[in-house]
N, C-alpha and C. Protein backbone atom coordinates (compact mmCIF):
# COMPACT_ATOMS: atom_id res chain seq x y z
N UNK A 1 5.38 -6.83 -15.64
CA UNK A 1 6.14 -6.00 -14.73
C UNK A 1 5.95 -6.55 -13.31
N UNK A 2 6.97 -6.81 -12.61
CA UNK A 2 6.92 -7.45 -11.43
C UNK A 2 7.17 -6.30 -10.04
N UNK A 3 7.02 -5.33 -10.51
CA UNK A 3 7.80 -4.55 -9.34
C UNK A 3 7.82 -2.86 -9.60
N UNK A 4 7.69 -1.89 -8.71
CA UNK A 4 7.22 -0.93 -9.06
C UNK A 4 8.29 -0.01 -10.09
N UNK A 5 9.25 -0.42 -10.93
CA UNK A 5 10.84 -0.11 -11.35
C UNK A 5 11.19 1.28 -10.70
N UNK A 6 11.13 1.30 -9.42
CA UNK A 6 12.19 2.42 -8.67
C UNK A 6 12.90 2.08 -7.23
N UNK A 7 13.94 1.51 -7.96
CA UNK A 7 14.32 0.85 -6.83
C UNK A 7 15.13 1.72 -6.00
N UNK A 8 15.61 3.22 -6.31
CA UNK A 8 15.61 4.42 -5.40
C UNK A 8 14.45 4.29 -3.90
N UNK A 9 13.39 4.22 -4.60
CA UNK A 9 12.28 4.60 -3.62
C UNK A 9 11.97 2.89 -3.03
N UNK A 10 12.12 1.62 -3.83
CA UNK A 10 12.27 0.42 -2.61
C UNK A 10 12.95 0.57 -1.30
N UNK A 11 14.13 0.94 -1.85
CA UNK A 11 15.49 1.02 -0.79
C UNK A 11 14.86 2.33 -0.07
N UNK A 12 14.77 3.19 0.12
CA UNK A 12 14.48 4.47 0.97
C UNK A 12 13.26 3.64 1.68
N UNK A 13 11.86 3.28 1.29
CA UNK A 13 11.12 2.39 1.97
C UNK A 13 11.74 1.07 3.49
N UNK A 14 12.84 0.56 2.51
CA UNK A 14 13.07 -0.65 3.36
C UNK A 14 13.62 -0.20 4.14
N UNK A 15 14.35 0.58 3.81
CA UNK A 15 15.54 0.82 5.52
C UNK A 15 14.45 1.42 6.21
N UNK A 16 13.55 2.75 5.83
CA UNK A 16 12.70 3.47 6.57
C UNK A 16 12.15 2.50 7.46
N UNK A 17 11.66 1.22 7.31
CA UNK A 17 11.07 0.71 8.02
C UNK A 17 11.55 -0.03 8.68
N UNK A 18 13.21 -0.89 8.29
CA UNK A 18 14.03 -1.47 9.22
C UNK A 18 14.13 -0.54 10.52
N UNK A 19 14.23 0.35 10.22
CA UNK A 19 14.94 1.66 11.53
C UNK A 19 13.65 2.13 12.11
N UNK A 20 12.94 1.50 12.19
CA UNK A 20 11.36 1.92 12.97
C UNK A 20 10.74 2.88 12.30
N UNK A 21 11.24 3.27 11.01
CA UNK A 21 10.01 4.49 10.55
C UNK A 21 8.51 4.42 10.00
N UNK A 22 7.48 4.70 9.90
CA UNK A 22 6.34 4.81 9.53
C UNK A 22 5.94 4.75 7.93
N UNK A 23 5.86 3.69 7.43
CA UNK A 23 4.97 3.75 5.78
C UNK A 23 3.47 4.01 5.95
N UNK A 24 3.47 4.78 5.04
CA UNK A 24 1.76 5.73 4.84
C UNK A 24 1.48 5.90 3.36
N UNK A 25 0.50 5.22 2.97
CA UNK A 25 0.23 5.60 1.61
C UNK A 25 -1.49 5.25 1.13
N UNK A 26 -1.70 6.35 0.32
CA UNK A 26 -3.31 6.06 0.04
C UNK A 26 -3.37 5.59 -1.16
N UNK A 27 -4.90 5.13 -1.94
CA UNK A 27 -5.41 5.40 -2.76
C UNK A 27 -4.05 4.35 -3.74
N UNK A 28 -3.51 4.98 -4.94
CA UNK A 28 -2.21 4.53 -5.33
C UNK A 28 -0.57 4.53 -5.18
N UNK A 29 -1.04 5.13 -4.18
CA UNK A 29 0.18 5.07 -3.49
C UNK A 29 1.30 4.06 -2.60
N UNK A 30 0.17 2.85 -2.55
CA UNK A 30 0.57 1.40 -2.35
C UNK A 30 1.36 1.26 -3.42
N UNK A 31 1.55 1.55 -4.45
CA UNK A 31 2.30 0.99 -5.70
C UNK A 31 3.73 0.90 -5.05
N UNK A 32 4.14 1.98 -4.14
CA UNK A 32 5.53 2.01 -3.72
C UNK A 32 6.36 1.03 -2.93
N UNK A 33 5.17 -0.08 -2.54
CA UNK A 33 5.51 -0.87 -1.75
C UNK A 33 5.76 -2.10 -2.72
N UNK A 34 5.29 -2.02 -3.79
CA UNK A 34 5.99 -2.94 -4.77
C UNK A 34 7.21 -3.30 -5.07
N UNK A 35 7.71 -4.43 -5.06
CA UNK A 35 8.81 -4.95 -4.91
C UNK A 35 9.95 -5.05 -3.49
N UNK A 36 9.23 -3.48 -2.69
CA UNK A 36 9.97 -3.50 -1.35
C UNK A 36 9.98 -4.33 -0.31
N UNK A 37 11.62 -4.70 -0.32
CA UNK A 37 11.57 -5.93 0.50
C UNK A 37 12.26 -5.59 2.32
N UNK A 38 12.04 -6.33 3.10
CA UNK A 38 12.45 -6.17 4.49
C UNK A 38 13.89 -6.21 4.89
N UNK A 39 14.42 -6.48 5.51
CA UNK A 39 16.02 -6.69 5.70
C UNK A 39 15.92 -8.42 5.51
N UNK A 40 15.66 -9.52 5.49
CA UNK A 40 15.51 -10.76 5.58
C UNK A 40 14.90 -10.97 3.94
N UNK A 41 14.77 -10.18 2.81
CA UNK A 41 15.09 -10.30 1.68
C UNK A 41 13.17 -10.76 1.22
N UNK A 42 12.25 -10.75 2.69
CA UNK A 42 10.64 -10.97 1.87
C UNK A 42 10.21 -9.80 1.65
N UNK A 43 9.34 -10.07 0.98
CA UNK A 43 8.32 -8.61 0.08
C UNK A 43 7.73 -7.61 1.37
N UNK A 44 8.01 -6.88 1.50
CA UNK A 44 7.44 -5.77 2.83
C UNK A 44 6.14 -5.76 3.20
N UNK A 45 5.29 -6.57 1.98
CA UNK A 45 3.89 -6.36 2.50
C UNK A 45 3.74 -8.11 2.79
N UNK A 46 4.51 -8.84 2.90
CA UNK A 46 4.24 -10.09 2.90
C UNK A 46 3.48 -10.28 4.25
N UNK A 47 2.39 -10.80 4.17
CA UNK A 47 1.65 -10.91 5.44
C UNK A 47 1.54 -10.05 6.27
N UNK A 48 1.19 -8.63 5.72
CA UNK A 48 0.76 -7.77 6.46
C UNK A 48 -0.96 -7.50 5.84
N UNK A 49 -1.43 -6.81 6.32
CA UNK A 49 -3.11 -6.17 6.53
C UNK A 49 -2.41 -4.98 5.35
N UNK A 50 -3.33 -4.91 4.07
CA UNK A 50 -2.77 -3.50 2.85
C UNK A 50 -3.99 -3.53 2.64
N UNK A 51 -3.74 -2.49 1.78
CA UNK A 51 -5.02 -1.69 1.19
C UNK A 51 -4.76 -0.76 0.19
N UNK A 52 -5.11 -1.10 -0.63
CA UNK A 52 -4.96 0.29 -1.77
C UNK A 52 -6.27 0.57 -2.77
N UNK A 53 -6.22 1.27 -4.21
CA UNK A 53 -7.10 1.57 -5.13
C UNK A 53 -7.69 -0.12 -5.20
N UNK A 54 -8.49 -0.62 -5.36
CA UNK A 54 -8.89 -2.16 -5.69
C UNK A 54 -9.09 -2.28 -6.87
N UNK A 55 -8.91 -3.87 -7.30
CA UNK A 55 -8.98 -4.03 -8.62
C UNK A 55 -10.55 -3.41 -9.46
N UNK A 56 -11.44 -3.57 -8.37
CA UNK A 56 -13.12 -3.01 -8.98
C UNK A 56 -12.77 -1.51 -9.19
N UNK A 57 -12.37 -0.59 -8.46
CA UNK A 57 -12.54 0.80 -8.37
C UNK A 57 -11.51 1.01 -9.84
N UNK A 58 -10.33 0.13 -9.88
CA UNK A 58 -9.85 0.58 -11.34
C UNK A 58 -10.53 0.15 -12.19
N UNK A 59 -10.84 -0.97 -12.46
CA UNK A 59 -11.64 -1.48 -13.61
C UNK A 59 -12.97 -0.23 -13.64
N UNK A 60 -13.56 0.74 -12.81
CA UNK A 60 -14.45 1.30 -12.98
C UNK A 60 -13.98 2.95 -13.50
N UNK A 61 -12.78 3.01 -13.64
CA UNK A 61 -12.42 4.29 -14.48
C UNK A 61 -11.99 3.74 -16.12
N UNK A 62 -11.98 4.65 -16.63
CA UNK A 62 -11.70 4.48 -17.90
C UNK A 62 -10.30 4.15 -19.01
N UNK A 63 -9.55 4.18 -17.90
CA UNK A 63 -8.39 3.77 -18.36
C UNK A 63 -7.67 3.04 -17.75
N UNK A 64 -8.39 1.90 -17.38
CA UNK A 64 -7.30 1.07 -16.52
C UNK A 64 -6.38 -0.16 -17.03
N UNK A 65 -6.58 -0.17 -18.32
CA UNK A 65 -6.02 -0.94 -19.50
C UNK A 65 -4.81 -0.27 -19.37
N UNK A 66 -4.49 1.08 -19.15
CA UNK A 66 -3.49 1.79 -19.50
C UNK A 66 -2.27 1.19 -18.15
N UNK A 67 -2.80 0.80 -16.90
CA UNK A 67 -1.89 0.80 -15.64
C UNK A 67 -0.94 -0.21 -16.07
N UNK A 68 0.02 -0.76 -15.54
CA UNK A 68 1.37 -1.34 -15.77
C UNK A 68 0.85 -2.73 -15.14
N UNK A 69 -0.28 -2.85 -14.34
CA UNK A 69 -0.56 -3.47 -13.12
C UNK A 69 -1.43 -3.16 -12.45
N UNK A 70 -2.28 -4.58 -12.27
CA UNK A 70 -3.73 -4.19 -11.17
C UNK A 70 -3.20 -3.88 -9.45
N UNK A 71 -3.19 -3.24 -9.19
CA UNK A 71 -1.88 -2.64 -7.51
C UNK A 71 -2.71 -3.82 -6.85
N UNK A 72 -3.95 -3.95 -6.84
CA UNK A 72 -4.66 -5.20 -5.58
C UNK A 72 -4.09 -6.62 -6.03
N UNK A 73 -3.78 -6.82 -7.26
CA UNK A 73 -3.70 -8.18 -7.56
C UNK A 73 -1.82 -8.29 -7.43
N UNK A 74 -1.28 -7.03 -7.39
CA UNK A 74 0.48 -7.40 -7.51
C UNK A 74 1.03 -7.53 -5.56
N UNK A 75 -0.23 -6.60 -5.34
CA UNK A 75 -0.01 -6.68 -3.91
C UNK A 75 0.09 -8.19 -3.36
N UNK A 76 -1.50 -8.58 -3.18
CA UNK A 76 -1.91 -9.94 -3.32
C UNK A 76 -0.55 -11.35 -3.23
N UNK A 77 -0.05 -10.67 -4.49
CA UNK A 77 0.97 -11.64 -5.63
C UNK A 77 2.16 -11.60 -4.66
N UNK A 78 2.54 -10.24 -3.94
CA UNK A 78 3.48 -10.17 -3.02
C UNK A 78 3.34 -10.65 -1.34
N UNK A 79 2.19 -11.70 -0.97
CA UNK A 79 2.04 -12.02 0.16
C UNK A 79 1.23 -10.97 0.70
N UNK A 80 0.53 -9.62 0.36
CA UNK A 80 -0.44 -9.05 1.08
C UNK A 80 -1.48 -9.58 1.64
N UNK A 81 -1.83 -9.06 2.93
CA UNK A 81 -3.25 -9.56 3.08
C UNK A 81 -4.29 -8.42 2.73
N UNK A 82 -4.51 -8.11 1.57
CA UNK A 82 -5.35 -7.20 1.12
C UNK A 82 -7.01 -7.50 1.44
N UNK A 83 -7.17 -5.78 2.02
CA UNK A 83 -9.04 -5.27 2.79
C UNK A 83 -9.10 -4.59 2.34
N UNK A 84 -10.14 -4.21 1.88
CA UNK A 84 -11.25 -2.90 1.09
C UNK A 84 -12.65 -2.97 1.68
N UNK A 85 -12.91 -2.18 0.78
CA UNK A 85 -14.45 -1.82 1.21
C UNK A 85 -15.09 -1.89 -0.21
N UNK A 86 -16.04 -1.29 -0.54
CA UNK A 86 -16.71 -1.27 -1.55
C UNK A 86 -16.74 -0.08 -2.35
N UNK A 87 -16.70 0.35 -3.48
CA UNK A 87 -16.36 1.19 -4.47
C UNK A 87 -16.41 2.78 -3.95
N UNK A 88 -15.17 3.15 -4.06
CA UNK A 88 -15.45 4.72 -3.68
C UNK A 88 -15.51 4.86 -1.81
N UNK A 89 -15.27 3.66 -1.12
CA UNK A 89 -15.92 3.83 0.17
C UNK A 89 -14.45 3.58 1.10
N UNK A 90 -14.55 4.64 2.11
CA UNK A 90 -13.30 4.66 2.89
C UNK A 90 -12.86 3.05 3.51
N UNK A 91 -11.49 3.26 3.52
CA UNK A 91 -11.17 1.92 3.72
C UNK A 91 -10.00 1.86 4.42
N UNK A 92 -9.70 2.17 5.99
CA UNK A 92 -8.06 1.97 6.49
C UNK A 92 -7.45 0.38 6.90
N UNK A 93 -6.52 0.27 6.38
CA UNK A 93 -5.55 -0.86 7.22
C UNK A 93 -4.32 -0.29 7.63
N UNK A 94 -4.03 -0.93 8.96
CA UNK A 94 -3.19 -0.75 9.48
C UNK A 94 -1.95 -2.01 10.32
N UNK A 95 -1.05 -1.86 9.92
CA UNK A 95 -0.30 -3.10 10.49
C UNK A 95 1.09 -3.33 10.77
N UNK A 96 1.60 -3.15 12.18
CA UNK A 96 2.52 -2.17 12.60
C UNK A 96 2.32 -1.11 12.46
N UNK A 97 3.85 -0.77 11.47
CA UNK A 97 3.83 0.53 11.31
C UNK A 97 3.65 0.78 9.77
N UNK A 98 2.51 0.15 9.20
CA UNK A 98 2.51 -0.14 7.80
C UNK A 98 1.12 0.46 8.18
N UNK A 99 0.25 2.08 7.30
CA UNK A 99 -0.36 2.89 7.25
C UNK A 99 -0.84 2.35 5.41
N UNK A 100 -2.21 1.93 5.03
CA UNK A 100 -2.66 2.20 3.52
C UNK A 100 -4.26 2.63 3.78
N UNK A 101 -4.57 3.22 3.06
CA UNK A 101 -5.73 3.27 2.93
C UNK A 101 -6.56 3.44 1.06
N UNK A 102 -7.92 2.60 0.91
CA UNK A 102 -7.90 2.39 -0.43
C UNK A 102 -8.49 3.45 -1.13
N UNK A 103 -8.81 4.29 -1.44
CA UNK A 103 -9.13 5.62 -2.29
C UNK A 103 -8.96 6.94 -1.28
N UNK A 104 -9.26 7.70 -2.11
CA UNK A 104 -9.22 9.26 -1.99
C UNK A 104 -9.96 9.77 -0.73
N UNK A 105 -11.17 9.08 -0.08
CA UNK A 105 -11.95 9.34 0.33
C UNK A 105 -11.48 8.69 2.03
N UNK A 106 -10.43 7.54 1.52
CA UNK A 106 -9.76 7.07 2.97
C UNK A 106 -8.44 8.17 3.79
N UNK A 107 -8.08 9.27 3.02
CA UNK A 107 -7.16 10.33 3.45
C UNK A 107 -7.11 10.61 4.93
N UNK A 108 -8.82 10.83 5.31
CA UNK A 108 -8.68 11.40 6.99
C UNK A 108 -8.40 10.40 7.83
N UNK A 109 -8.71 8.88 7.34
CA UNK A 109 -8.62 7.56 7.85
C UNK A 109 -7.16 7.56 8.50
N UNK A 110 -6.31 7.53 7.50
CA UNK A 110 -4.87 7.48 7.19
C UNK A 110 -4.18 8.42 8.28
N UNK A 111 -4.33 9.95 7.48
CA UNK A 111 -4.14 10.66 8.62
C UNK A 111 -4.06 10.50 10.22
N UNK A 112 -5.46 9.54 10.61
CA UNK A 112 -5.59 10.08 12.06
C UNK A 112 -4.78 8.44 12.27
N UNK A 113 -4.25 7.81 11.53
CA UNK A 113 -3.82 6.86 12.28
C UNK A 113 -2.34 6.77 12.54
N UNK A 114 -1.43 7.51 11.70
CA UNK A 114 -0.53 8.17 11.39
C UNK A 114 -0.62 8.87 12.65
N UNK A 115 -1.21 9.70 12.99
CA UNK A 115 -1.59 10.81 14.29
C UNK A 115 -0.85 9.82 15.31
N UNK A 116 -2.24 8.63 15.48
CA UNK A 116 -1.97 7.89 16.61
C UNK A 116 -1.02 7.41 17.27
N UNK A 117 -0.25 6.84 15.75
CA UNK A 117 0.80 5.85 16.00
C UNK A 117 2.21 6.95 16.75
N UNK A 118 2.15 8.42 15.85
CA UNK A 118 3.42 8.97 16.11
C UNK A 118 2.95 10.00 17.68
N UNK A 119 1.88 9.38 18.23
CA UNK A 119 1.51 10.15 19.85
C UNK A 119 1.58 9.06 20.59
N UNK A 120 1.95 7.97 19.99
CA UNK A 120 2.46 6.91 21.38
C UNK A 120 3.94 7.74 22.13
């Protein structure tokens, strides 16, 4: 599988961000940025700073055989410049207006940067 198959939610992504809007996503929620491409037809995360669930933190639940896709390694695959931290441990990137952060525990991270960006 090359791509997150909703290409509803690519397209709502790409323009969002052609037109200056804000992408924010935690934990697995990077998945959405899969396959989403820019107006100039590259992968949206291509050479940007991402972050999501990491390939260690899935391999450390019990069903990660089950995912479609390791999200750190498709990211990766799409020109990301993927940062984490270490298992379970808050983790924000930020770049532009491209908001990820890698688990559950990165939420307030996310949040306050989100804050920042939309109090310029």
């Amino acid at each position: 599988m090359n791509k997150s198959n909703n290409e509803t939610l690519e397209n709502i992504m790409s323009k969002t961000y052609a037109e200056g809007g804000i992408l924010a996503a935690v934990c697995h929620g990077p998945a959405a940025f899969v396959g989403a491409k820019d107006k100039n037809g590259n992968f949206l995360v291509s050479g940007k700073r991402i972050n999501s669930f990491t390939n260690a933190e899935e391999k450390a639940t019990p069903h990660y055989q089950d995912m479609p896709f390791l999200l750190e390694s498709k990211l990766i695959e799409q020109g990301a410049i993927f940062e984490s931290s270490g298992l379970r441990e808050p983790h924000l990137a930020v770049d532009e207006r491209v908001i990820t952060g890698q688990n559950p525990e990165s939420i307030e991270l996310v949040t306050g940067a989100i804050h920042a960006l939309l109090s310029r």
